[in-house]
Every structure is written in structure tokens, then in C-alpha cells.
N, C-alpha and C. Protein backbone atom coordinates (compact mmCIF):
# COMPACT_ATOMS: atom_id res chain seq x y z
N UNK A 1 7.20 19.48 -34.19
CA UNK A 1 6.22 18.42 -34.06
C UNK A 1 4.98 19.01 -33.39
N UNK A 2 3.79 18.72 -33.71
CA UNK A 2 2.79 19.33 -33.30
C UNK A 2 2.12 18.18 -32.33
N UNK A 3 1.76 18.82 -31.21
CA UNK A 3 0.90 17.98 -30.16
C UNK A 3 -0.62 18.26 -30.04
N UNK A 4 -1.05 16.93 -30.19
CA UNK A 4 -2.63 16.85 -29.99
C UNK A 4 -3.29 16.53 -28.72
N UNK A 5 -4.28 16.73 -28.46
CA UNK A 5 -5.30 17.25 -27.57
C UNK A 5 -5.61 15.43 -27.13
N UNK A 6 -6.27 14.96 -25.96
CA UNK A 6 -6.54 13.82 -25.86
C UNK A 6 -7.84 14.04 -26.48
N UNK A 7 -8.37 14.88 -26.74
CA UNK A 7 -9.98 14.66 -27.07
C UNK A 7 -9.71 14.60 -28.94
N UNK A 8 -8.53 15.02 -29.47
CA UNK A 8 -7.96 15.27 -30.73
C UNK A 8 -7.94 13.73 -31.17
N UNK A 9 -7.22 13.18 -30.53
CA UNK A 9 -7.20 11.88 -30.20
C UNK A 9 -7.83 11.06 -30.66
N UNK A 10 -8.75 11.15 -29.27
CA UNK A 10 -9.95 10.36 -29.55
C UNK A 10 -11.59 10.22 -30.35
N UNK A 11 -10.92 11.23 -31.05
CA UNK A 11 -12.12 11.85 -32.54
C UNK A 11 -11.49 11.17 -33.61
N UNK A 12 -9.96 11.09 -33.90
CA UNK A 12 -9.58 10.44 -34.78
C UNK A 12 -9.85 8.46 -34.46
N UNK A 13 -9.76 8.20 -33.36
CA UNK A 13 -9.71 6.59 -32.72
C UNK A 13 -11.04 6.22 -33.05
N UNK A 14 -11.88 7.50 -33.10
CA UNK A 14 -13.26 6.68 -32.84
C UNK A 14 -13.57 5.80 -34.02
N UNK A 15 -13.21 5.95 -35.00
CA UNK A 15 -13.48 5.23 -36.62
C UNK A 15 -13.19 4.00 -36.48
N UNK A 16 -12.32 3.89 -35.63
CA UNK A 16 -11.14 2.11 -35.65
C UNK A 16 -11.75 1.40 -34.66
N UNK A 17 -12.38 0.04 -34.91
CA UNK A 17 -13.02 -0.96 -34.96
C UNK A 17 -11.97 -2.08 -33.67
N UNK A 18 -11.06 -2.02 -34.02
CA UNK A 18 -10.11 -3.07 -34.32
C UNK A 18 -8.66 -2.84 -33.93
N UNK A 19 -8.01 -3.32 -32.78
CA UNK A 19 -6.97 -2.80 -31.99
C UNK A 19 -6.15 -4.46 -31.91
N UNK A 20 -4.96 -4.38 -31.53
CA UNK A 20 -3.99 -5.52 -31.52
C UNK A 20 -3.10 -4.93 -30.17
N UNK A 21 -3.48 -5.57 -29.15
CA UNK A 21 -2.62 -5.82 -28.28
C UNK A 21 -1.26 -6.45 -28.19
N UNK A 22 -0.07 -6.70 -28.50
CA UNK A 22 0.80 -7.07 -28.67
C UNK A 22 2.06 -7.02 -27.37
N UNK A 23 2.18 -8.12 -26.94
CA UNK A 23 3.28 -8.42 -25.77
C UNK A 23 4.29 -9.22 -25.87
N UNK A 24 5.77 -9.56 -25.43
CA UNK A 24 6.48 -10.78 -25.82
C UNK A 24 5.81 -11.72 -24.86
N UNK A 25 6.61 -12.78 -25.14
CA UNK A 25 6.06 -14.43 -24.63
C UNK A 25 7.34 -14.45 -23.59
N UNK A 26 7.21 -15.11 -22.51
CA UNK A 26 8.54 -15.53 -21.88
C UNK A 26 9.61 -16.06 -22.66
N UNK A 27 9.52 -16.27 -23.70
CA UNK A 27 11.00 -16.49 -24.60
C UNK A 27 11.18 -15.34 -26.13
N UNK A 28 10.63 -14.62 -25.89
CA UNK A 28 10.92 -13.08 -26.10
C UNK A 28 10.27 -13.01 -27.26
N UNK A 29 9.11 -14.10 -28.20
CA UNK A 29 8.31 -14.13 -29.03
C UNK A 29 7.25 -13.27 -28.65
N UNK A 30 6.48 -12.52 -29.67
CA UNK A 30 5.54 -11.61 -29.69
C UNK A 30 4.06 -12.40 -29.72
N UNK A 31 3.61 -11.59 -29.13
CA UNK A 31 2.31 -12.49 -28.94
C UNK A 31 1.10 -11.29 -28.86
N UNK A 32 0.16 -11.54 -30.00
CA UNK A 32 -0.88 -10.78 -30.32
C UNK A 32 -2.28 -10.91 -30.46
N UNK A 33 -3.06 -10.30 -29.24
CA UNK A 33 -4.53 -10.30 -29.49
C UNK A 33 -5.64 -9.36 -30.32
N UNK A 34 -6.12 -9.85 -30.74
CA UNK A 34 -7.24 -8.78 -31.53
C UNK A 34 -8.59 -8.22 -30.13
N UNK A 35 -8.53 -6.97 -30.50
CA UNK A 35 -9.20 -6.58 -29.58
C UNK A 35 -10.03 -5.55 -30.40
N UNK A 36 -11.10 -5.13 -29.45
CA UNK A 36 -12.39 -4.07 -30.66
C UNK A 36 -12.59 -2.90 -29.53
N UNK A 37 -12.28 -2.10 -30.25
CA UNK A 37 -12.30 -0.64 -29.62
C UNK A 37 -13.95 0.20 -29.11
N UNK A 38 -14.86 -1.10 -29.98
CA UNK A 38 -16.21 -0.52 -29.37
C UNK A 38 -17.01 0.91 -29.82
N UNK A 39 -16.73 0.74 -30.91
CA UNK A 39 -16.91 1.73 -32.11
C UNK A 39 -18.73 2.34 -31.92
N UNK A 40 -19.29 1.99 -31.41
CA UNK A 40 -20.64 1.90 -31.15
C UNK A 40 -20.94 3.15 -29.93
N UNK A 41 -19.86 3.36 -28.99
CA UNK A 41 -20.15 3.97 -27.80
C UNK A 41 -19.29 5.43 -27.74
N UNK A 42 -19.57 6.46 -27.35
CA UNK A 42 -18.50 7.79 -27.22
C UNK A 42 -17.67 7.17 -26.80
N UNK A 43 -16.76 8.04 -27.66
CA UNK A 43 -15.23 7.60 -26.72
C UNK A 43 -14.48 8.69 -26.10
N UNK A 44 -14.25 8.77 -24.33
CA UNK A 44 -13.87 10.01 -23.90
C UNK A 44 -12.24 10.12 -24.23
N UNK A 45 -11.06 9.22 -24.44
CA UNK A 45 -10.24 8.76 -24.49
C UNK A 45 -9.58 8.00 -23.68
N UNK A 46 -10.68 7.39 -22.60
CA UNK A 46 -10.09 6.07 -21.64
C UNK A 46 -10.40 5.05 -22.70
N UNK A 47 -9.17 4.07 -22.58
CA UNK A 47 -9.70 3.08 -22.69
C UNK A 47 -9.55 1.89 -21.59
N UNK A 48 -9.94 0.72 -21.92
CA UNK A 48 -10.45 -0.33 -21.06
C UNK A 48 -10.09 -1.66 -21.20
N UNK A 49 -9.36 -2.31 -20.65
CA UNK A 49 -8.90 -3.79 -21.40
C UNK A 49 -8.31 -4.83 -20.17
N UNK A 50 -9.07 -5.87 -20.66
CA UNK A 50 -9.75 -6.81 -19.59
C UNK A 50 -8.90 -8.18 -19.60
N UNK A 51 -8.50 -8.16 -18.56
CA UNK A 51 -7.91 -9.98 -18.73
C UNK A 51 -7.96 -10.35 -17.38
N UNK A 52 -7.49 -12.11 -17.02
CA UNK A 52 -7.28 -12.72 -16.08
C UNK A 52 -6.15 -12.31 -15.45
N UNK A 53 -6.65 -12.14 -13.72
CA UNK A 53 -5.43 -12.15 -13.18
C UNK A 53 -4.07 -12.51 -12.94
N UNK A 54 -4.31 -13.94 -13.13
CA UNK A 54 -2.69 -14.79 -13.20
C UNK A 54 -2.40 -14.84 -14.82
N UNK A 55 -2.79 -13.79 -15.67
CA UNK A 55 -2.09 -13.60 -16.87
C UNK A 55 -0.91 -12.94 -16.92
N UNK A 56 0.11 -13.42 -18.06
CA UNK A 56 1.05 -12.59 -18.41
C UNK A 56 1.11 -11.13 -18.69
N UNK A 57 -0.19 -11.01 -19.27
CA UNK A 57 -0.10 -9.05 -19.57
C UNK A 57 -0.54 -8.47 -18.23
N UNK A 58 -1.05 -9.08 -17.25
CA UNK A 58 -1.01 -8.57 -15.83
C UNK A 58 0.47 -8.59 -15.34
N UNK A 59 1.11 -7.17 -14.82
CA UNK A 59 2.14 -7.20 -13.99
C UNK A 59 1.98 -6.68 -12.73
């Protein structure tokens, strides 16, 4: 198996628009947001993703 570089990475990511966050629900249903990768800006390979504190995808 060949291993890539984070900067390998993130040369291939930069094209994609369009990301899906995906978590279960407290009764073990999947639950999915559309999220945008920000295609407009370099990408070093951080990324960044934002929610409310008393949310579920906060642990």
C-alpha cells in the first residue's frame, strides 16, 4: 500500500466542493450534513468545522 504525503492529500481535496459530515443520532440512525470545503482558498490540509456547543457532534 502506498502512503501519501498530507500535502499529496490536499492537492487532490482541493477540487471537492462538497463534503458530508455524517454522525449517528442517539438511537443509532445516521445523520448527515452537507458541508463545502471552500474550494476558493489554499488548502494547507487543516481543515475547519464549526458547530454549537451543546451539539451532538461536540464531545
Amino acid at each position: 500500500m502506498s502512503k501519501k504525503s498530507l500535502a499529496g492529500i490536499a492537492k487532490e481535496m482541493a477540487g471537492i466542493d462538497i463534503a458530508i459530515l455524517s454522525t449517528h443520532t442517539e438511537n443509532g440512525e445516521i445523520a448527515n450534513r452537507p458541508m463545502s470545503n471552500n474550494g476558493d482558498v489554499a488548502y494547507d490540509g487543516t481543515s475547519y468545522y464549526f458547530t454549537y456547543e451543546k451539539t451532538r457532534t461536540v464531545f
